[in-house]
Protein backbone atom coordinates (compact mmCIF):
# COMPACT_ATOMS: atom_id res chain seq x y z
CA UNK A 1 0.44 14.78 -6.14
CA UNK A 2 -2.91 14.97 -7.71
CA UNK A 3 -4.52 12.67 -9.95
CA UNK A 4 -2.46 12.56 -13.14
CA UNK A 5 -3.15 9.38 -15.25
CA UNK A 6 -0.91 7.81 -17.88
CA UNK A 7 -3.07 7.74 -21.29
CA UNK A 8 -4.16 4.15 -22.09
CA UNK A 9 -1.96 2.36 -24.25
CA UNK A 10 -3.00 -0.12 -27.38
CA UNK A 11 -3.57 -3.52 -25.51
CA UNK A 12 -0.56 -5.08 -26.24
CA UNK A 13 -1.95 -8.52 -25.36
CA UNK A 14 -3.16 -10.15 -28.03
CA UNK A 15 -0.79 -13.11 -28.54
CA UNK A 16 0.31 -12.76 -32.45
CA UNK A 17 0.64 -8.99 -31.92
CA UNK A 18 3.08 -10.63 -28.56
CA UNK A 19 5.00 -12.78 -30.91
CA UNK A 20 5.37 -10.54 -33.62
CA UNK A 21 6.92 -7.72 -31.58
CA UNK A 22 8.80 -10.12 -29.67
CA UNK A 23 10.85 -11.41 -33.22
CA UNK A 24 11.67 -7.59 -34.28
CA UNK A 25 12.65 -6.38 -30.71
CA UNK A 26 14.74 -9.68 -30.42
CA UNK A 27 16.34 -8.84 -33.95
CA UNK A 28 18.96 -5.86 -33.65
CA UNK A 29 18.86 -5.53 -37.42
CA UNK A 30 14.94 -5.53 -37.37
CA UNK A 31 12.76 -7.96 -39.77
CA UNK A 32 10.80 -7.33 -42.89
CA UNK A 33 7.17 -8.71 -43.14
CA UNK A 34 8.69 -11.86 -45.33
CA UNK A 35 11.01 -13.01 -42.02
CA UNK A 36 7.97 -12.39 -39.55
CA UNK A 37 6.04 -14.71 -41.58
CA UNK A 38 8.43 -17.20 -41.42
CA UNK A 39 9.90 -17.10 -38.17
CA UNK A 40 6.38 -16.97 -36.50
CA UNK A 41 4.67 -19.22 -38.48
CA UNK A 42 1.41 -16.99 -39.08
CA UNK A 43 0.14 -16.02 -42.73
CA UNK A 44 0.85 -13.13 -44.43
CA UNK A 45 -1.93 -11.24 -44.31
CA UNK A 46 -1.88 -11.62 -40.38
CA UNK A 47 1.53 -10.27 -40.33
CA UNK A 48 0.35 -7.17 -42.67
CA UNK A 49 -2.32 -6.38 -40.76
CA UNK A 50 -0.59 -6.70 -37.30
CA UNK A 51 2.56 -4.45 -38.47
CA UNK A 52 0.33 -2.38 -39.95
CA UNK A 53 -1.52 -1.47 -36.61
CA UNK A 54 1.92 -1.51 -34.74
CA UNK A 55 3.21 1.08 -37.56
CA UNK A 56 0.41 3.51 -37.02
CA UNK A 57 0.42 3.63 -32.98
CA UNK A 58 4.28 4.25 -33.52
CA UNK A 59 5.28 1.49 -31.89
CA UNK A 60 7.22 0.18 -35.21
CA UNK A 61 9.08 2.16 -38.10
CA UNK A 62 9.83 0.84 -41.68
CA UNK A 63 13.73 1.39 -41.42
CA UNK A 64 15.32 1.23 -45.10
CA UNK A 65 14.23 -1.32 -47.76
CA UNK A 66 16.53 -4.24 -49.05
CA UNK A 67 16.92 -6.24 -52.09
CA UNK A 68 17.04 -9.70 -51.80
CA UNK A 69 16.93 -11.52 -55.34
CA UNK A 70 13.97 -10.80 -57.91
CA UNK A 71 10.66 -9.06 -56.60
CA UNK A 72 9.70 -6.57 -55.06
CA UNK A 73 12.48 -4.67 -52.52
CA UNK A 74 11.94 -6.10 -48.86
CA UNK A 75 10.68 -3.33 -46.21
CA UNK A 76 12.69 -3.96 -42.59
CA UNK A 77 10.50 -2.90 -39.44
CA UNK A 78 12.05 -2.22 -36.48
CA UNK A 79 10.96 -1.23 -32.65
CA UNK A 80 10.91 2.51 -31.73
CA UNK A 81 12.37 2.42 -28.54
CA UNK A 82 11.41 5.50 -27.66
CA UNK A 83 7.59 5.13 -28.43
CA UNK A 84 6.97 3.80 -25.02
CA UNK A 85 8.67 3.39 -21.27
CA UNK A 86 8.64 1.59 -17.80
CA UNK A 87 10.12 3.06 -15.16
CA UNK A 88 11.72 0.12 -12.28
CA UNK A 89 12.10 0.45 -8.91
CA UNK A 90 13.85 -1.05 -6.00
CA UNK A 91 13.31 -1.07 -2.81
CA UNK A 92 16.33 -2.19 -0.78
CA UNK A 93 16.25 -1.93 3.32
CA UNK A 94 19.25 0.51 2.72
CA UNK A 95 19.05 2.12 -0.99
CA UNK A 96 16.11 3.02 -3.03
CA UNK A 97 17.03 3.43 -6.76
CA UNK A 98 14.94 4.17 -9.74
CA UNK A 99 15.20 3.69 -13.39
CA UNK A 100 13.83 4.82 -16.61
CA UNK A 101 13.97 2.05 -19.57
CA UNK A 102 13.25 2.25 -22.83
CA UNK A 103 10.69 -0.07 -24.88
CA UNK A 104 14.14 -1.60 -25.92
CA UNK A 105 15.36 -2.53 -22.08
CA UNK A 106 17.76 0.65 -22.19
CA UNK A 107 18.07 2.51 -19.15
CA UNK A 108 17.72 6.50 -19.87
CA UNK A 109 17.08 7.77 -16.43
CA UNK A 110 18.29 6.84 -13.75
CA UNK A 111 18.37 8.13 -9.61
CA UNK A 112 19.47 6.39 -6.01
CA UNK A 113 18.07 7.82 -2.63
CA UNK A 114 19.10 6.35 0.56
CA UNK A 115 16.52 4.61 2.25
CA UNK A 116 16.89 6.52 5.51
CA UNK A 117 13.60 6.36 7.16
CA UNK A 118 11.77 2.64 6.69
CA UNK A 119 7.99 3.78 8.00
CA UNK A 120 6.41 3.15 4.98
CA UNK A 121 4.60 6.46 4.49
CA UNK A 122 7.76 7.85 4.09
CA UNK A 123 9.43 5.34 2.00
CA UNK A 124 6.07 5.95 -0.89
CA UNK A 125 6.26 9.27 -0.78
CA UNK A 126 10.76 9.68 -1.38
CA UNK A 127 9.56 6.74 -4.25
CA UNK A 128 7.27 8.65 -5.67
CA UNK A 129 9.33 11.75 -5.52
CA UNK A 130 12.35 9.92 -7.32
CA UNK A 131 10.18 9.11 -9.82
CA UNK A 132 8.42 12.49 -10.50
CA UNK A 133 12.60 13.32 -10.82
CA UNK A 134 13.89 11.14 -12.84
CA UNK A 135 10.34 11.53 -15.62
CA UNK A 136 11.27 15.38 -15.41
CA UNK A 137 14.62 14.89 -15.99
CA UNK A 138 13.91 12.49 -19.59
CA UNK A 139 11.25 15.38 -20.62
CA UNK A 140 8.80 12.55 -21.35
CA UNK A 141 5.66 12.25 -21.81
CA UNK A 142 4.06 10.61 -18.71
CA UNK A 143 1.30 9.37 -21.43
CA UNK A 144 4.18 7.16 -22.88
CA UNK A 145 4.93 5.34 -19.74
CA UNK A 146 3.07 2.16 -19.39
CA UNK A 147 3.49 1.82 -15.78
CA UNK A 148 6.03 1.18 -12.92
CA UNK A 149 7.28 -1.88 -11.33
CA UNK A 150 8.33 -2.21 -7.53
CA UNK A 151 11.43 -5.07 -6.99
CA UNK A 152 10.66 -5.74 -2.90
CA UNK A 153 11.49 -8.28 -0.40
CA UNK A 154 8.90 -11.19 -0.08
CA UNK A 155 7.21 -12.62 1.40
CA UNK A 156 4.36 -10.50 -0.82
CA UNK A 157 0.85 -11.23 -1.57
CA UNK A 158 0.21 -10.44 -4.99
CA UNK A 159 -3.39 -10.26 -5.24
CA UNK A 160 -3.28 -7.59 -2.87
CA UNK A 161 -0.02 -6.28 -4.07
CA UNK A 162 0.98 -6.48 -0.38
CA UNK A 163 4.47 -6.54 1.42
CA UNK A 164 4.15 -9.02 4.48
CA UNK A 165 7.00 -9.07 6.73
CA UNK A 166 9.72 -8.80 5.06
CA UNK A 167 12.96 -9.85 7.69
CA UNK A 168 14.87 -6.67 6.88
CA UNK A 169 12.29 -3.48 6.65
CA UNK A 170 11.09 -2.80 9.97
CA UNK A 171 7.51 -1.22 10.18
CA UNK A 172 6.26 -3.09 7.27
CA UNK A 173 3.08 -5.06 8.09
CA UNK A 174 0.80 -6.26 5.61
CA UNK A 175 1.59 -3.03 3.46
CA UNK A 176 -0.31 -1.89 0.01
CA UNK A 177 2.18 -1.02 -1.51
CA UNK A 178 0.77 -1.00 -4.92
CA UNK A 179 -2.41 0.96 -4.19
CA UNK A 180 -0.35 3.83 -2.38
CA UNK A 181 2.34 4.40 -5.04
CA UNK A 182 -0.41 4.01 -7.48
CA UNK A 183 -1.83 6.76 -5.86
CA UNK A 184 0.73 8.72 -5.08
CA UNK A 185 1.85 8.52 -8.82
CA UNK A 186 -1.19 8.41 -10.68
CA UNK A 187 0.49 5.12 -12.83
CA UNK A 188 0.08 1.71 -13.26
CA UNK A 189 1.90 0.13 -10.63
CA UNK A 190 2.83 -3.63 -10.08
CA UNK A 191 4.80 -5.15 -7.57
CA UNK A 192 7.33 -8.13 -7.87
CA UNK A 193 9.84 -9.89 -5.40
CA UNK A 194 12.97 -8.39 -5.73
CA UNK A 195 14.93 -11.80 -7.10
CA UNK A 196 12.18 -12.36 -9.29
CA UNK A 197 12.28 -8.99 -11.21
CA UNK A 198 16.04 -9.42 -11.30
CA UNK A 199 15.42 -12.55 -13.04
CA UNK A 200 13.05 -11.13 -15.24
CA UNK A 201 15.72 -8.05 -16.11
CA UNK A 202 18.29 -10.74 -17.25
CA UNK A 203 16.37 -12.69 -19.37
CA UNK A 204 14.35 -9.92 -21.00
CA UNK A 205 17.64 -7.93 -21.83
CA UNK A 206 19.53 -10.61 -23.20
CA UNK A 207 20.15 -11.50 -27.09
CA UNK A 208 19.78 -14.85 -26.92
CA UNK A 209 16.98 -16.58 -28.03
CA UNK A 210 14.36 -17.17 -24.91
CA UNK A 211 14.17 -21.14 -24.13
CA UNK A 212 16.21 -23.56 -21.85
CA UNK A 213 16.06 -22.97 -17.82
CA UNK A 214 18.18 -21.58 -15.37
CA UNK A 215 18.25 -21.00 -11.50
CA UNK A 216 18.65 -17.08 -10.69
CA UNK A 217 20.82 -16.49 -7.06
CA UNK A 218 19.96 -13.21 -5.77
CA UNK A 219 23.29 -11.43 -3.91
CA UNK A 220 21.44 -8.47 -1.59
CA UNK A 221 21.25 -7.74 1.96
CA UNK A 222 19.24 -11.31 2.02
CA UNK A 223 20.01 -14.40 -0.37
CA UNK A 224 17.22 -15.58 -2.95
CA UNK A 225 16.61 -17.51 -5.82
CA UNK A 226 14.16 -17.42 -9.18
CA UNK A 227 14.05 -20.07 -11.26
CA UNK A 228 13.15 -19.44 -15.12
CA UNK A 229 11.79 -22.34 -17.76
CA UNK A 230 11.48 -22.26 -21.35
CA UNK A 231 11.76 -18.31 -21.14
CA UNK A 232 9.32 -17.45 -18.38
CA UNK A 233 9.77 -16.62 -14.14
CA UNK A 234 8.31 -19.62 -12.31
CA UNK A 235 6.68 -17.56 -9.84
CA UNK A 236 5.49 -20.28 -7.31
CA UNK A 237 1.75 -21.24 -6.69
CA UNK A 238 1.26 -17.47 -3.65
CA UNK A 239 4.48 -15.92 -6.01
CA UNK A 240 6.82 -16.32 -3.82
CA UNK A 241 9.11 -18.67 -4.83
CA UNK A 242 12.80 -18.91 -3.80
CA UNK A 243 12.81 -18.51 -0.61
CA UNK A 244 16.25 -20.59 0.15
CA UNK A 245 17.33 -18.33 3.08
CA UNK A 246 17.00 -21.70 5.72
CA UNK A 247 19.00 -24.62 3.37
CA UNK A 248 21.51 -25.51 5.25
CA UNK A 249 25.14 -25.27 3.81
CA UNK A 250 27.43 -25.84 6.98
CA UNK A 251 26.01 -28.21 9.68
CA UNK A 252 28.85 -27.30 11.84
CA UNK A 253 27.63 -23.20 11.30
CA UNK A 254 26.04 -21.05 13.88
CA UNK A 255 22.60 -21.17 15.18
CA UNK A 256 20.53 -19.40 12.96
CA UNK A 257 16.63 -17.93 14.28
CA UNK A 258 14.54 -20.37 12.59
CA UNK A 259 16.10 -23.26 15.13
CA UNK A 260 18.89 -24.79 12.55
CA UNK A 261 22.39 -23.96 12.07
CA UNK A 262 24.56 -23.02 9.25
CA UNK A 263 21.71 -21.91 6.82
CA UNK A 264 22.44 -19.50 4.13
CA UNK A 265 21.35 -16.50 6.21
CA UNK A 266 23.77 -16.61 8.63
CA UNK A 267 26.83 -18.33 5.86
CA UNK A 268 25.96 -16.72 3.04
CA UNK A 269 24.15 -13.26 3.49
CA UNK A 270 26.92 -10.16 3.12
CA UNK A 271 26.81 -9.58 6.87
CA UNK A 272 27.45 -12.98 7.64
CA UNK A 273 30.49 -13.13 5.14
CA UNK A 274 31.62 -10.00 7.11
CA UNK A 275 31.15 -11.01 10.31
CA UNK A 276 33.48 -14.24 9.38
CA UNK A 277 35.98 -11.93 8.40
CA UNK A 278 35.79 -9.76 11.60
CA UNK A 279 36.30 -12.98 13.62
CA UNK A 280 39.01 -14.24 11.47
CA UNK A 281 40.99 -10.93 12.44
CA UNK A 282 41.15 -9.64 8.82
CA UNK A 283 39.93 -6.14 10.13
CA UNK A 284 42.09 -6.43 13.12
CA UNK A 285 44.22 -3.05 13.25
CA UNK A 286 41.67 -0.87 11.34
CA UNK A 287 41.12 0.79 14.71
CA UNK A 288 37.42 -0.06 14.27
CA UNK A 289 35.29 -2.09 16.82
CA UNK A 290 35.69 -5.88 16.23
CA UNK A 291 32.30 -7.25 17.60
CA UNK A 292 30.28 -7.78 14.20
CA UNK A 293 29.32 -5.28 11.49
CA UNK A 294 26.86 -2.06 12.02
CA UNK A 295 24.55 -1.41 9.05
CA UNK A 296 26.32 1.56 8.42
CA UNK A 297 29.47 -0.03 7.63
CA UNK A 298 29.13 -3.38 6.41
CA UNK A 299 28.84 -2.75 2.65
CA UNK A 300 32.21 -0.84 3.12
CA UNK A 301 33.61 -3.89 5.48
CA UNK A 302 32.75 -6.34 2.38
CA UNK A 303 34.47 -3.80 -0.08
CA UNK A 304 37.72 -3.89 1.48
CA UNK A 305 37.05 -7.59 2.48
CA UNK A 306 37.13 -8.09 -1.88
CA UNK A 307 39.63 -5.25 -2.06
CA UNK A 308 42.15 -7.30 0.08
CA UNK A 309 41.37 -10.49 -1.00
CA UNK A 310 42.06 -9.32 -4.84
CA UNK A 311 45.53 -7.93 -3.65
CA UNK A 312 46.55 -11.55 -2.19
CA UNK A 313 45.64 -10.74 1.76
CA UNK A 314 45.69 -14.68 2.72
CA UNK A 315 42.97 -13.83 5.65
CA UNK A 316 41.09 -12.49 2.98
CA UNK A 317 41.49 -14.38 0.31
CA UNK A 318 40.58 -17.63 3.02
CA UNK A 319 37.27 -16.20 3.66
CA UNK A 320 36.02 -15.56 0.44
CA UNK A 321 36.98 -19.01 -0.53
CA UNK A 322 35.11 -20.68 2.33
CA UNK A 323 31.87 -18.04 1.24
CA UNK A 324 32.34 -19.49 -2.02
CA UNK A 325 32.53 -23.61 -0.69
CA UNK A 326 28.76 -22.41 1.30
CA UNK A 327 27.57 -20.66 -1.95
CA UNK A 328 28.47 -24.16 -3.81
CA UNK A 329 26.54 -25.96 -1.92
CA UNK A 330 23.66 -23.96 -1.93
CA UNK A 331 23.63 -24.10 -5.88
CA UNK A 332 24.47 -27.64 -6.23
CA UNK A 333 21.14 -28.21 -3.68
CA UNK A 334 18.68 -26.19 -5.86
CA UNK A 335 20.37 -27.53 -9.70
CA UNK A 336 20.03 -31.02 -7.86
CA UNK A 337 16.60 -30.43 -7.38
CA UNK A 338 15.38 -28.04 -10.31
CA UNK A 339 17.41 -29.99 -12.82
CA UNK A 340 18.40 -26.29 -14.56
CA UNK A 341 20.89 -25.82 -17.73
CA UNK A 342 22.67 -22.95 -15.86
CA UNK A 343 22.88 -21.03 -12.89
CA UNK A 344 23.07 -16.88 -13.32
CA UNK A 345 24.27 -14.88 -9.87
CA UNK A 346 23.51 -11.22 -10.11
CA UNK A 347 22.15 -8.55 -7.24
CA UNK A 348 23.45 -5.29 -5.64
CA UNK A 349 26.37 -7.87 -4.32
CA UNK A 350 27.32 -9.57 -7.10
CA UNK A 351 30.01 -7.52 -8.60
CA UNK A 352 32.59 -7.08 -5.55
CA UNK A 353 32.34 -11.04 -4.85
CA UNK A 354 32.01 -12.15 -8.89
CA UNK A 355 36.22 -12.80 -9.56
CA UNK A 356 36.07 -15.29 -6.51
CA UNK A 357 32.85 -16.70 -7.15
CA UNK A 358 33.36 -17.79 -10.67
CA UNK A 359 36.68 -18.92 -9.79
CA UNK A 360 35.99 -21.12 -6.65
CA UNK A 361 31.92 -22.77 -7.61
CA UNK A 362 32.67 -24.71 -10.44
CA UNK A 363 34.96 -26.89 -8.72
CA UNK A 364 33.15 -27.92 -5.51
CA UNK A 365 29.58 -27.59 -7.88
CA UNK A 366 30.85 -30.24 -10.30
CA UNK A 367 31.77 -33.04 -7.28
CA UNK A 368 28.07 -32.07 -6.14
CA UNK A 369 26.55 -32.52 -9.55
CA UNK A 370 24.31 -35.49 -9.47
CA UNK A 371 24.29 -35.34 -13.50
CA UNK A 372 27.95 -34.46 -14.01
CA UNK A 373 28.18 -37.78 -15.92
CA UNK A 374 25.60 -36.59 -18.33
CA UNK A 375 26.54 -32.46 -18.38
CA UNK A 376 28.28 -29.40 -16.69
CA UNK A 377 26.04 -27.20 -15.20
CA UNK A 378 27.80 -23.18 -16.39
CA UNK A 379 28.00 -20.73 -13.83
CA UNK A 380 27.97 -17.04 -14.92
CA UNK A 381 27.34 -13.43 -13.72
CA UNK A 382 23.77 -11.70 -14.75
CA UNK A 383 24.40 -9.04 -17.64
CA UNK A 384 21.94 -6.51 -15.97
CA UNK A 385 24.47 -5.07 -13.26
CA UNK A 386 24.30 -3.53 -10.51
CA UNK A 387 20.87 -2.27 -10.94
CA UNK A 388 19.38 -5.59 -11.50
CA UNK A 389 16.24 -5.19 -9.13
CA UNK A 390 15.30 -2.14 -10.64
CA UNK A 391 15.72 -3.30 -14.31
CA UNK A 392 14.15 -5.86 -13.85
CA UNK A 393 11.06 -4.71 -12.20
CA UNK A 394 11.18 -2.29 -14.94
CA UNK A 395 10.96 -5.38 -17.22
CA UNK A 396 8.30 -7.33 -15.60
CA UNK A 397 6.26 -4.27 -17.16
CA UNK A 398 7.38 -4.13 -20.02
CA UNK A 399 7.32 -7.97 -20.50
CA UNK A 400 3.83 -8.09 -19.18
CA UNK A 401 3.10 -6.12 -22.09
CA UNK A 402 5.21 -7.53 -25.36
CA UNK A 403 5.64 -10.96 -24.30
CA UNK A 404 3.62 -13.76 -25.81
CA UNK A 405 1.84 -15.73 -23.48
CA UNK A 406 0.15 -19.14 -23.94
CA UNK A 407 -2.62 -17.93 -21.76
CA UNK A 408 -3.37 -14.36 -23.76
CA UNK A 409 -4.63 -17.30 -26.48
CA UNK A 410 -7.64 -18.03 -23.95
CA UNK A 411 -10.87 -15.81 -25.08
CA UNK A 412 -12.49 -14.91 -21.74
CA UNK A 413 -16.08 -16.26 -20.80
């Protein structure tokens, strides 16, 4: 694909420059230099200089004036969205899907290719080739985007930007993935685990203010978790954290292949919500084959599973409840132990199993709640959607490069 290069962008590091973007992109009316001052606490001339730099790499626009009592009229800055871009990938064992987001978090491009051939040659060269589609499509500049990010299963190593392992792509041993697609794309590339990006995409595009904690539950073709504190991903000490596929939820479960039984990934996982419901007969007269799920048709197995249970199929119904009792006890295990203010489900999953889910944790969740004398512990759906890995890993880039960090205040030796 040759050896096309992204321009360099302005170092968007420095931490005041961080915070000061980080107020106007946060404010969907935008700021004038007055409210910067006072909602980041640095002096005026700071703030003039900083917007001033931000203004002339087009990063910021002055968007209208307002009067607000005597003086002079009160210039409002706001983020150009469209001055710069991230494009997000993820890589699922059955779906690869690529998105194009806006400075702002907006998605403006956006493509899905089957992951139909898992040798890893193959699967960098249909990414890079969705990608090379989907910057054609948003006639872009390729200068503009500051570089992709990769949602994959862990276990990673992300000094190397490796993929070890992971349970569920076959072929994949100790892969660099970030130096191929780097070079088969000629941009920035960085790699993230696949629940931590999706974390990542639902904090980054929400309004809120950042601050308070929550525990992120990944829904995909495996179960994870990310936990997030006082607005940042705690990534773990090898960045791999939340890897909860062996807590057990059901001692009376089946053997799973670490040696335990009843652990998430054979009670909680899609297929193994599927396979309960082939055993409990709820497919029975579909003229299908009743011994267990293929690849192929468990995603539409777990549609009509949600489909039937939503119509008032008792079968149905019975077995999403008893996913949701496992799925209870999984959260109430990691809020027990993280001590969060909320718990956030999201993933490629989420969506079909969300009306049962919200309605059935809370109960069970509360009796399990070793501070429900002091609080309730929420439980809500991610706003990112469906695309939630890829967001997000479009997000870790663009949050790598707006978000203030204590440690961008450290001058190097």
């Amino acid at each position: 694909m040759g050896t096309r290069r992204g321009t360099n962008l302005p170092r968007m590091g420095d931490f005041n420059q961080s915070v000061i973007l980080e107020g106007i992109r946060r404010s969907a009316a935008g700021l004038s230099r007055i409210e910067l001052v006072d909602i980041t606490g640095l002096s005026a001339q700071t703030v003039t200089n900083i917007t001033r730099r931000l203004l002339d790499d087009g990063v910021i626009a002055e968007a209208g004036r307002t009067i607000n009592g005597p003086g002079k009229p009160r210039v409002t800055l706001r983020l150009v969205a469209e001055s710069r871009f991230s494009v997000g990938v993820h890589l699922d064992p059955a779906l690869i899907t690529v998105v194009l987001l806006n400075l702002a978090g907006q998605v403006v491009g956006r493509r899905v290719q089957p992951t139909a051939d898992q040798d890893p040659q193959r699967v960098v060269a249909t990414i890079a080739q969705t990608i090379d589609a989907v910057l054609d499509e948003s006639g872009i500049d390729r200068g503009l985007v500051a570089g992709v990010g990769v949602a994959v299963p862990g276990p990673l190593d992300a000094e190397k930007g490796t993929v070890i392992d992971p349970p569920k792509l076959m072929g994949w041993h100790r892969v660099p993935l970030r130096s191929a697609l780097a070079e088969a794309t000629g941009l920035s590339v960085t790699i993230e685990k696949d629940t931590t990006a999706a974390a990542v995409g639902d904090l980054w595009t929400s309004r809120s203010k950042a601050g308070g904690s929550f525990v992120f539950i990944y829904l995909g073709t495996g179960i994870g978790s990310a936990l997030v504190r006082d607005g940042e991903v705690v990534t773990g000490s090898s960045h791999n954290f939340g890897e909860i596929g062996h807590i057990m939820v059901d001692p009376d479960g089946p053997d799973c292949a670490c040696g335990g039984r009843g652990c998430v990934e054979v009670m909680c996982t899609p297929r193994a919500i599927v396979e309960q419901a082939v055993a409990a007969g709820v497919f029975d007269g579909d003229g299908e084959a009743s011994d267990g799920p293929h690849a192929e048709d468990m995603d539409s197995r777990l549609t009509r599973l949600c489909e039937r249970a939503s119509a008032g199929e008792a079968g149905a119904a019975r077995v999403l409840r008893r996913s949701a009792g496992h799925f209870a006890v999984l959260i109430s295990v990691l809020t027990n132990v993280l001590d969060v203010d909320r718990v956030v489900l999201g993933g490629p999953f989420w969506d079909r199993l969300s009306d049962v889910y919200l309605r059935e944790i809370p109960g069970p969740l509360r009796l399990r709640n070793a501070t429900r004398s002091v609080r309730e512990i929420p439980v809500e759906g991610t706003v990112v959607g469906e695309d939630g890995g890829a967001v997000g890993a479009a997000c870790v880039v663009l949050d790598a490069m707006l978000t203030p960090r204590a440690s961008d205040l450290y001058l190097d030796d």
